[in-house]
N, C-alpha and C. Protein backbone atom coordinates (compact mmCIF):
# COMPACT_ATOMS: atom_id res chain seq x y z
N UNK A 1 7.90 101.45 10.01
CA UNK A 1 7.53 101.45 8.61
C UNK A 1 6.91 102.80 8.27
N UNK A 2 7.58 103.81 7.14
CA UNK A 2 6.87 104.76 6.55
C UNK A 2 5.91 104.48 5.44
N UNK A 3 4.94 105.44 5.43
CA UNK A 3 4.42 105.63 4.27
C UNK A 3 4.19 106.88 3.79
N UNK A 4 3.91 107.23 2.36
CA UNK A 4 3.88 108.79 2.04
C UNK A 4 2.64 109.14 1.70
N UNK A 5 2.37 110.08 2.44
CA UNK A 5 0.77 110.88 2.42
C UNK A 5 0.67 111.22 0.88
N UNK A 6 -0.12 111.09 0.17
CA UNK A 6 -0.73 111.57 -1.19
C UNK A 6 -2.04 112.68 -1.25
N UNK A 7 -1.40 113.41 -2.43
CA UNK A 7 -2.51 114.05 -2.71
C UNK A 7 -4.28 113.52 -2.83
N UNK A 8 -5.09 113.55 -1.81
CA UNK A 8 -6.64 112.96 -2.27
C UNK A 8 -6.46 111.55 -2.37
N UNK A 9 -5.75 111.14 -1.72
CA UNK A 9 -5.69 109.41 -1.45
C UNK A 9 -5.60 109.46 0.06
N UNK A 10 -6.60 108.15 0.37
CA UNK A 10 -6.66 107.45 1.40
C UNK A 10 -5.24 107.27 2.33
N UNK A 11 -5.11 107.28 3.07
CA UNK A 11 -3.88 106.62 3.89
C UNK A 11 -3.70 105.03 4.33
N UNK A 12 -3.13 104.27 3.33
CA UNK A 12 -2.96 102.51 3.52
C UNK A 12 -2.26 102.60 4.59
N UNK A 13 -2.83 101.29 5.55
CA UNK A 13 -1.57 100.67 6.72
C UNK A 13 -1.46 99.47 5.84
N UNK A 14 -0.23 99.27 6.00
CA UNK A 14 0.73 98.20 5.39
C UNK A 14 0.02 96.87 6.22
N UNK A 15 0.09 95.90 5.41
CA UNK A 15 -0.66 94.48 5.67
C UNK A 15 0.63 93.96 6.74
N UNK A 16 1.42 94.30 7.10
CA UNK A 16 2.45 93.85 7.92
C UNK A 16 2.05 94.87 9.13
N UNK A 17 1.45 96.36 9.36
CA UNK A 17 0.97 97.06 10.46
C UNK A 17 -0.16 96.03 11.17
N UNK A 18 -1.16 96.00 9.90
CA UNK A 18 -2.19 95.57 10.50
C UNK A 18 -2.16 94.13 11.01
N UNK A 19 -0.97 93.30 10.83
CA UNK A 19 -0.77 91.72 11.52
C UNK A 19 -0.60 92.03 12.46
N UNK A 20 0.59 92.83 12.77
CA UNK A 20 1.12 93.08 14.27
C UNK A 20 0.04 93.74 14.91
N UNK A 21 -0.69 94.54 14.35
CA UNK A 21 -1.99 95.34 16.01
C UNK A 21 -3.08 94.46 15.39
N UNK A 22 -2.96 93.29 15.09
CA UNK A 22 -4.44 92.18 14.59
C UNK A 22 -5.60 92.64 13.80
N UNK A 23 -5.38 93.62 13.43
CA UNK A 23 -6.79 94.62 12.91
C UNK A 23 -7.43 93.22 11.87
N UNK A 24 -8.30 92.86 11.98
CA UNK A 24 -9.45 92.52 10.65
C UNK A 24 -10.24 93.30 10.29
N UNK A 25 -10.48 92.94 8.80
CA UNK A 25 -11.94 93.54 8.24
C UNK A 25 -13.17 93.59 8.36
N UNK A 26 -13.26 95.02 8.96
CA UNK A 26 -14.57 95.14 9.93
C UNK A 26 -14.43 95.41 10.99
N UNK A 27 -13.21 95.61 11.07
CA UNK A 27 -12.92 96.32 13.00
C UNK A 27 -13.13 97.90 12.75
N UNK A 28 -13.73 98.12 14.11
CA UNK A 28 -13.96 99.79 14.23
C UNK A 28 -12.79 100.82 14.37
N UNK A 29 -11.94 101.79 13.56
CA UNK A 29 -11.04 102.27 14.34
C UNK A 29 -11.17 103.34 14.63
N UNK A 30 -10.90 104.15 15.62
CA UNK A 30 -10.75 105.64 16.00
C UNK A 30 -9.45 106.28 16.01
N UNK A 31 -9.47 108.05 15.52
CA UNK A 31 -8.20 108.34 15.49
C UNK A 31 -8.30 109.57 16.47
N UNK A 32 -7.42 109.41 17.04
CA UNK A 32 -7.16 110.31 18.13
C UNK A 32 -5.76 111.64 17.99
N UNK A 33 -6.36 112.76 17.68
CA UNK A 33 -5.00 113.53 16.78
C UNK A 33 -4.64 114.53 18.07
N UNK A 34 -3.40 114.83 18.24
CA UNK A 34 -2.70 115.50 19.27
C UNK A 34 -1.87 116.25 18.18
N UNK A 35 -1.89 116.95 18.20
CA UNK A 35 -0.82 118.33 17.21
C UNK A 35 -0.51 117.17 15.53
N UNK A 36 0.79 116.82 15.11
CA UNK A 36 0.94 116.08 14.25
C UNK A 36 1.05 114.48 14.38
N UNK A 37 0.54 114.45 15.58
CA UNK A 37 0.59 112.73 16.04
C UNK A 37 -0.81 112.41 16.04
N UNK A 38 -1.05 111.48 15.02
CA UNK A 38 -2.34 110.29 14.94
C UNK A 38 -2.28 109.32 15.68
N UNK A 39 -2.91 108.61 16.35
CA UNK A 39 -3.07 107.48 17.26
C UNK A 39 -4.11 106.62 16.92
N UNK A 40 -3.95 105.77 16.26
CA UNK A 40 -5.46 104.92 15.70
C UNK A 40 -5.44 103.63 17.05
N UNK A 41 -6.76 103.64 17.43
CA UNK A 41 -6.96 102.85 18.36
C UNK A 41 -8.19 101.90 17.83
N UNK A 42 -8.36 100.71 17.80
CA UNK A 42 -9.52 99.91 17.82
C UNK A 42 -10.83 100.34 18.83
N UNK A 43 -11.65 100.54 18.22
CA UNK A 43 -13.03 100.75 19.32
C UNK A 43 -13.40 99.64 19.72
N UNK A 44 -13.32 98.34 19.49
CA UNK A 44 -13.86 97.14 20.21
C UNK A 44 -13.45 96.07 19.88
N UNK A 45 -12.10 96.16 20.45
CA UNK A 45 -11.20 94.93 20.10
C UNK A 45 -11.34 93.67 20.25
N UNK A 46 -12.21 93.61 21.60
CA UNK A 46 -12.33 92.39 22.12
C UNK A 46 -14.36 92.10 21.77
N UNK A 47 -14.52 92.72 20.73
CA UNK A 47 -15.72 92.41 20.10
C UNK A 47 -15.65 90.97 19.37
N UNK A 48 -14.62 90.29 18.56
CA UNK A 48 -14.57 89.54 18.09
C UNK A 48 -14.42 88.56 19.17
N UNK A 49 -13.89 88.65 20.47
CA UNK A 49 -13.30 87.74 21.41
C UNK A 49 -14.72 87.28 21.90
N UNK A 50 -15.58 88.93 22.42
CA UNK A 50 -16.52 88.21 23.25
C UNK A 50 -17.70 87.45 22.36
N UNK A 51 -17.99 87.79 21.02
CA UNK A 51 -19.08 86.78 20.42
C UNK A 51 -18.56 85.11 20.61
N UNK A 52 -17.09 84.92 19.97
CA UNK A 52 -16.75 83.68 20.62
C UNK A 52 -16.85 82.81 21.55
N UNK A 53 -16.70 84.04 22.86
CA UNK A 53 -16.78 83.66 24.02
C UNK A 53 -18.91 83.17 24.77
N UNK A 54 -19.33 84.10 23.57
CA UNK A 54 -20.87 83.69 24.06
C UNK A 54 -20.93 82.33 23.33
N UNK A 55 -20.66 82.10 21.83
CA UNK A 55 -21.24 80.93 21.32
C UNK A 55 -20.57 79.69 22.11
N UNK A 56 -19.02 79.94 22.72
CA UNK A 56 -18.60 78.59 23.96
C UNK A 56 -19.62 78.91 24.89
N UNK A 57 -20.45 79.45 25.81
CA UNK A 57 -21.02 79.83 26.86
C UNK A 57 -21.79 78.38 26.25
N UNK A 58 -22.81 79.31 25.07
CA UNK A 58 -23.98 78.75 24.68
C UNK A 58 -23.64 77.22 24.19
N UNK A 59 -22.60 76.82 23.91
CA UNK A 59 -22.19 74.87 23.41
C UNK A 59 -22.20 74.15 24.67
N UNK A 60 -21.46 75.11 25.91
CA UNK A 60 -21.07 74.67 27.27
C UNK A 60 -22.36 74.75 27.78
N UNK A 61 -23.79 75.51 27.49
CA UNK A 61 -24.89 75.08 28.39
C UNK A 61 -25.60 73.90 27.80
N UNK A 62 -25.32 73.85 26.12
CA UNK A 62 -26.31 72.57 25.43
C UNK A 62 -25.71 71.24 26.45
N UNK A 63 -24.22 71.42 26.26
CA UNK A 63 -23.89 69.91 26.62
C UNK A 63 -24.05 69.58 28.42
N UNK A 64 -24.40 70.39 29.20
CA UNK A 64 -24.23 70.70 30.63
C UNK A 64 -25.19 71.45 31.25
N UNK A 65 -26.50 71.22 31.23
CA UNK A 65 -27.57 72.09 31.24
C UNK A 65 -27.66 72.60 32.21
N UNK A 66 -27.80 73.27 33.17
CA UNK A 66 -28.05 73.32 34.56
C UNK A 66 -29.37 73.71 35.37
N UNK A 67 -29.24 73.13 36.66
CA UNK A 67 -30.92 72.61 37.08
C UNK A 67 -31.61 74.20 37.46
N UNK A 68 -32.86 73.98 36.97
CA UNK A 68 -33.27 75.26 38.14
C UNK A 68 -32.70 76.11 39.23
N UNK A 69 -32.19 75.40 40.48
CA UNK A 69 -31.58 75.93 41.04
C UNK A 69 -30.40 76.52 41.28
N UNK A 70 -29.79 75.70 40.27
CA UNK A 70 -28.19 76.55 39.80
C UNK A 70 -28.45 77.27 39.05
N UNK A 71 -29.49 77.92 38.32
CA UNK A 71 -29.44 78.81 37.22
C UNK A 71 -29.71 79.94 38.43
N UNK A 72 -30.77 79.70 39.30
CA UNK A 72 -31.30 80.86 39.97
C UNK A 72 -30.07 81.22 41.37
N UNK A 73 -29.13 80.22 41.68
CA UNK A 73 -28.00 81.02 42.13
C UNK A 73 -26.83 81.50 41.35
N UNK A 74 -26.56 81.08 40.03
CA UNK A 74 -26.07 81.93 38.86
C UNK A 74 -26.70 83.33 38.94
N UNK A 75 -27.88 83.65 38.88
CA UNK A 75 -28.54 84.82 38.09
C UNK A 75 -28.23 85.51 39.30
N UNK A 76 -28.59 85.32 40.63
CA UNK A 76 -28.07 85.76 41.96
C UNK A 76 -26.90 86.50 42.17
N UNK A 77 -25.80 85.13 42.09
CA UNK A 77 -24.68 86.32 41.42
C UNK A 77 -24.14 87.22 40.52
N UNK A 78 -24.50 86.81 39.85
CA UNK A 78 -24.33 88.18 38.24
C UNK A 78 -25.32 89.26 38.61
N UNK A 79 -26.31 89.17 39.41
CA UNK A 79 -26.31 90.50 39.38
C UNK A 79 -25.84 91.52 40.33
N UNK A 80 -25.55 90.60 41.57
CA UNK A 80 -24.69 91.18 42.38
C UNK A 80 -23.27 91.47 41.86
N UNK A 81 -22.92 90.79 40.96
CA UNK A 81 -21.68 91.65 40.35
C UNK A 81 -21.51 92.70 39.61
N UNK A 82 -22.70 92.79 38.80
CA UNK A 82 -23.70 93.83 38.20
C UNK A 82 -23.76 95.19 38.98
N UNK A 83 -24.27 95.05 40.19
CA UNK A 83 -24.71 96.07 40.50
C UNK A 83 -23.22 96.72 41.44
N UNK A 84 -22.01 95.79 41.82
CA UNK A 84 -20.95 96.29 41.98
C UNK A 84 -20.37 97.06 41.10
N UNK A 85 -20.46 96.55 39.92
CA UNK A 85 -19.60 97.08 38.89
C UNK A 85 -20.34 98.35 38.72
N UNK A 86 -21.41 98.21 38.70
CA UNK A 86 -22.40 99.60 38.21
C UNK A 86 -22.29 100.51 39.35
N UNK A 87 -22.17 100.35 40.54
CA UNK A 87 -21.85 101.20 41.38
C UNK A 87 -20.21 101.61 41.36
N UNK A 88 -19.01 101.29 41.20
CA UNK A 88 -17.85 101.42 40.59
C UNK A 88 -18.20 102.34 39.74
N UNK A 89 -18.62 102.07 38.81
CA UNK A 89 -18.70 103.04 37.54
C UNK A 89 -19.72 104.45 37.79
N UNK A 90 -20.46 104.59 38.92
CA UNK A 90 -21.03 105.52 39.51
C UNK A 90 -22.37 105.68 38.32
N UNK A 91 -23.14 104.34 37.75
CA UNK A 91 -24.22 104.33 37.33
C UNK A 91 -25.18 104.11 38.16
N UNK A 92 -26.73 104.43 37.83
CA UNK A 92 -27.53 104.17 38.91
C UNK A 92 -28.17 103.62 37.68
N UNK A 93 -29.65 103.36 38.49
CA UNK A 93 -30.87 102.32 37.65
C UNK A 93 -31.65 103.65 36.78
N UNK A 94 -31.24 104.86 36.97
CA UNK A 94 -31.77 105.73 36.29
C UNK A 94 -31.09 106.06 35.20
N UNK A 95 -29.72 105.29 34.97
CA UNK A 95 -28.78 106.06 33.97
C UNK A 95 -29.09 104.35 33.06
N UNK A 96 -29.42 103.58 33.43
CA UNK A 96 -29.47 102.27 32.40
C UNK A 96 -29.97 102.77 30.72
N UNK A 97 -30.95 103.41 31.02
CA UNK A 97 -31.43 103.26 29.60
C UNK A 97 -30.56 104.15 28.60
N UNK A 98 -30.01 105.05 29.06
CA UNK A 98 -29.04 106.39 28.15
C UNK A 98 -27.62 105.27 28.38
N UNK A 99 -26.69 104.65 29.07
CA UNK A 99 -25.75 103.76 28.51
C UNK A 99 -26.20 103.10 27.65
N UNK A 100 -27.18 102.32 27.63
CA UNK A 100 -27.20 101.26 26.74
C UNK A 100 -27.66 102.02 25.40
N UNK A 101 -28.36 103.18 25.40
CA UNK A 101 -28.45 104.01 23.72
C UNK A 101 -27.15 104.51 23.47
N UNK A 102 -26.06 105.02 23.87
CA UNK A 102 -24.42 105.41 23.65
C UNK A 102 -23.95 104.27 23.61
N UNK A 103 -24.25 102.88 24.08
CA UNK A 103 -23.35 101.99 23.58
C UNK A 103 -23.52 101.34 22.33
N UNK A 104 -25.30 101.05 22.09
CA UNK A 104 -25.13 101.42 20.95
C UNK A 104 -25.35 101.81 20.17
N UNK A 105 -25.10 103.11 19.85
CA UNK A 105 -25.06 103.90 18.64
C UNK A 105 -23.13 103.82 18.80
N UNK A 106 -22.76 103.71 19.42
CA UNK A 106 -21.22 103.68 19.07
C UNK A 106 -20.86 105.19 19.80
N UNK A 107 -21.26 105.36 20.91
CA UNK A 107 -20.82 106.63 21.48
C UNK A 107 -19.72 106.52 23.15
C-alpha cells in the first residue's frame, strides 16, 4: 500500500497497515532511517500483553493463595533466574539502579 508524502502534513498509516502490525492507540513507535528506508518498529509491543498477563497472575493468586512456604520457594527461584538472566546480560548489582532509570525514561 502507497501513500503520498505532503507538503507540512503528517504521514497517515492506513487503518488496514496498522491491523496487520496490531498497532493501538497509545503504542510507542520508533523510526529507524537507513538512507531512504524508514522502518517503524513498536517500542513495547508486548506492553499491552504483559499488564494482562500481571492482572491473570494477580486473579490466579486471589483464587489460589499460596502458603508461606511456597511463596518463599517461589521467591527462591525467581531470583535465581534473575540473577542468571542478569548475568547473561552482563549486569551486575552495581548497574541495577541506571537500567531501571533508562527503562524508564524510555531509553
Amino acid at each position: 500500500m502507497a501513500v503520498t508524502v505532503k507538503n507540512k502534513r503528517p504521514i497517515i498509516v492506513p487503518d488496514t497497515v496498522r491491523r496487520k502490525a496490531g498497532l493501538r492507540a497509545g503504542d510507542r513507535l520508533e523510526f529507524e532511517v537507513s538512507g531512504r528506508v524508514i522502518r517503524i518498529v513498536p517500542q513495547s509491543p508486548a506492553g499491552h500483553l504483559a499488564s494482562d498477563f500481571v492482572m491473570q497472575i494477580i486473579e490466579e493468586a486471589k483464587k489460589n493463595p499460596m502458603t508461606a512456604s511456597e511463596l518463599a520457594t517461589e521467591n527462591a527461584r525467581l531470583m535465581a533466574y534473575g540473577a542468571r538472566q542478569a548475568k547473561k546480560a552482563g549486569i551486575r548489582e552495581c548497574d541495577v539502579p541506571r537500567v531501571i532509570h533508562d527503562s524508564r525514561s524510555g531509553h
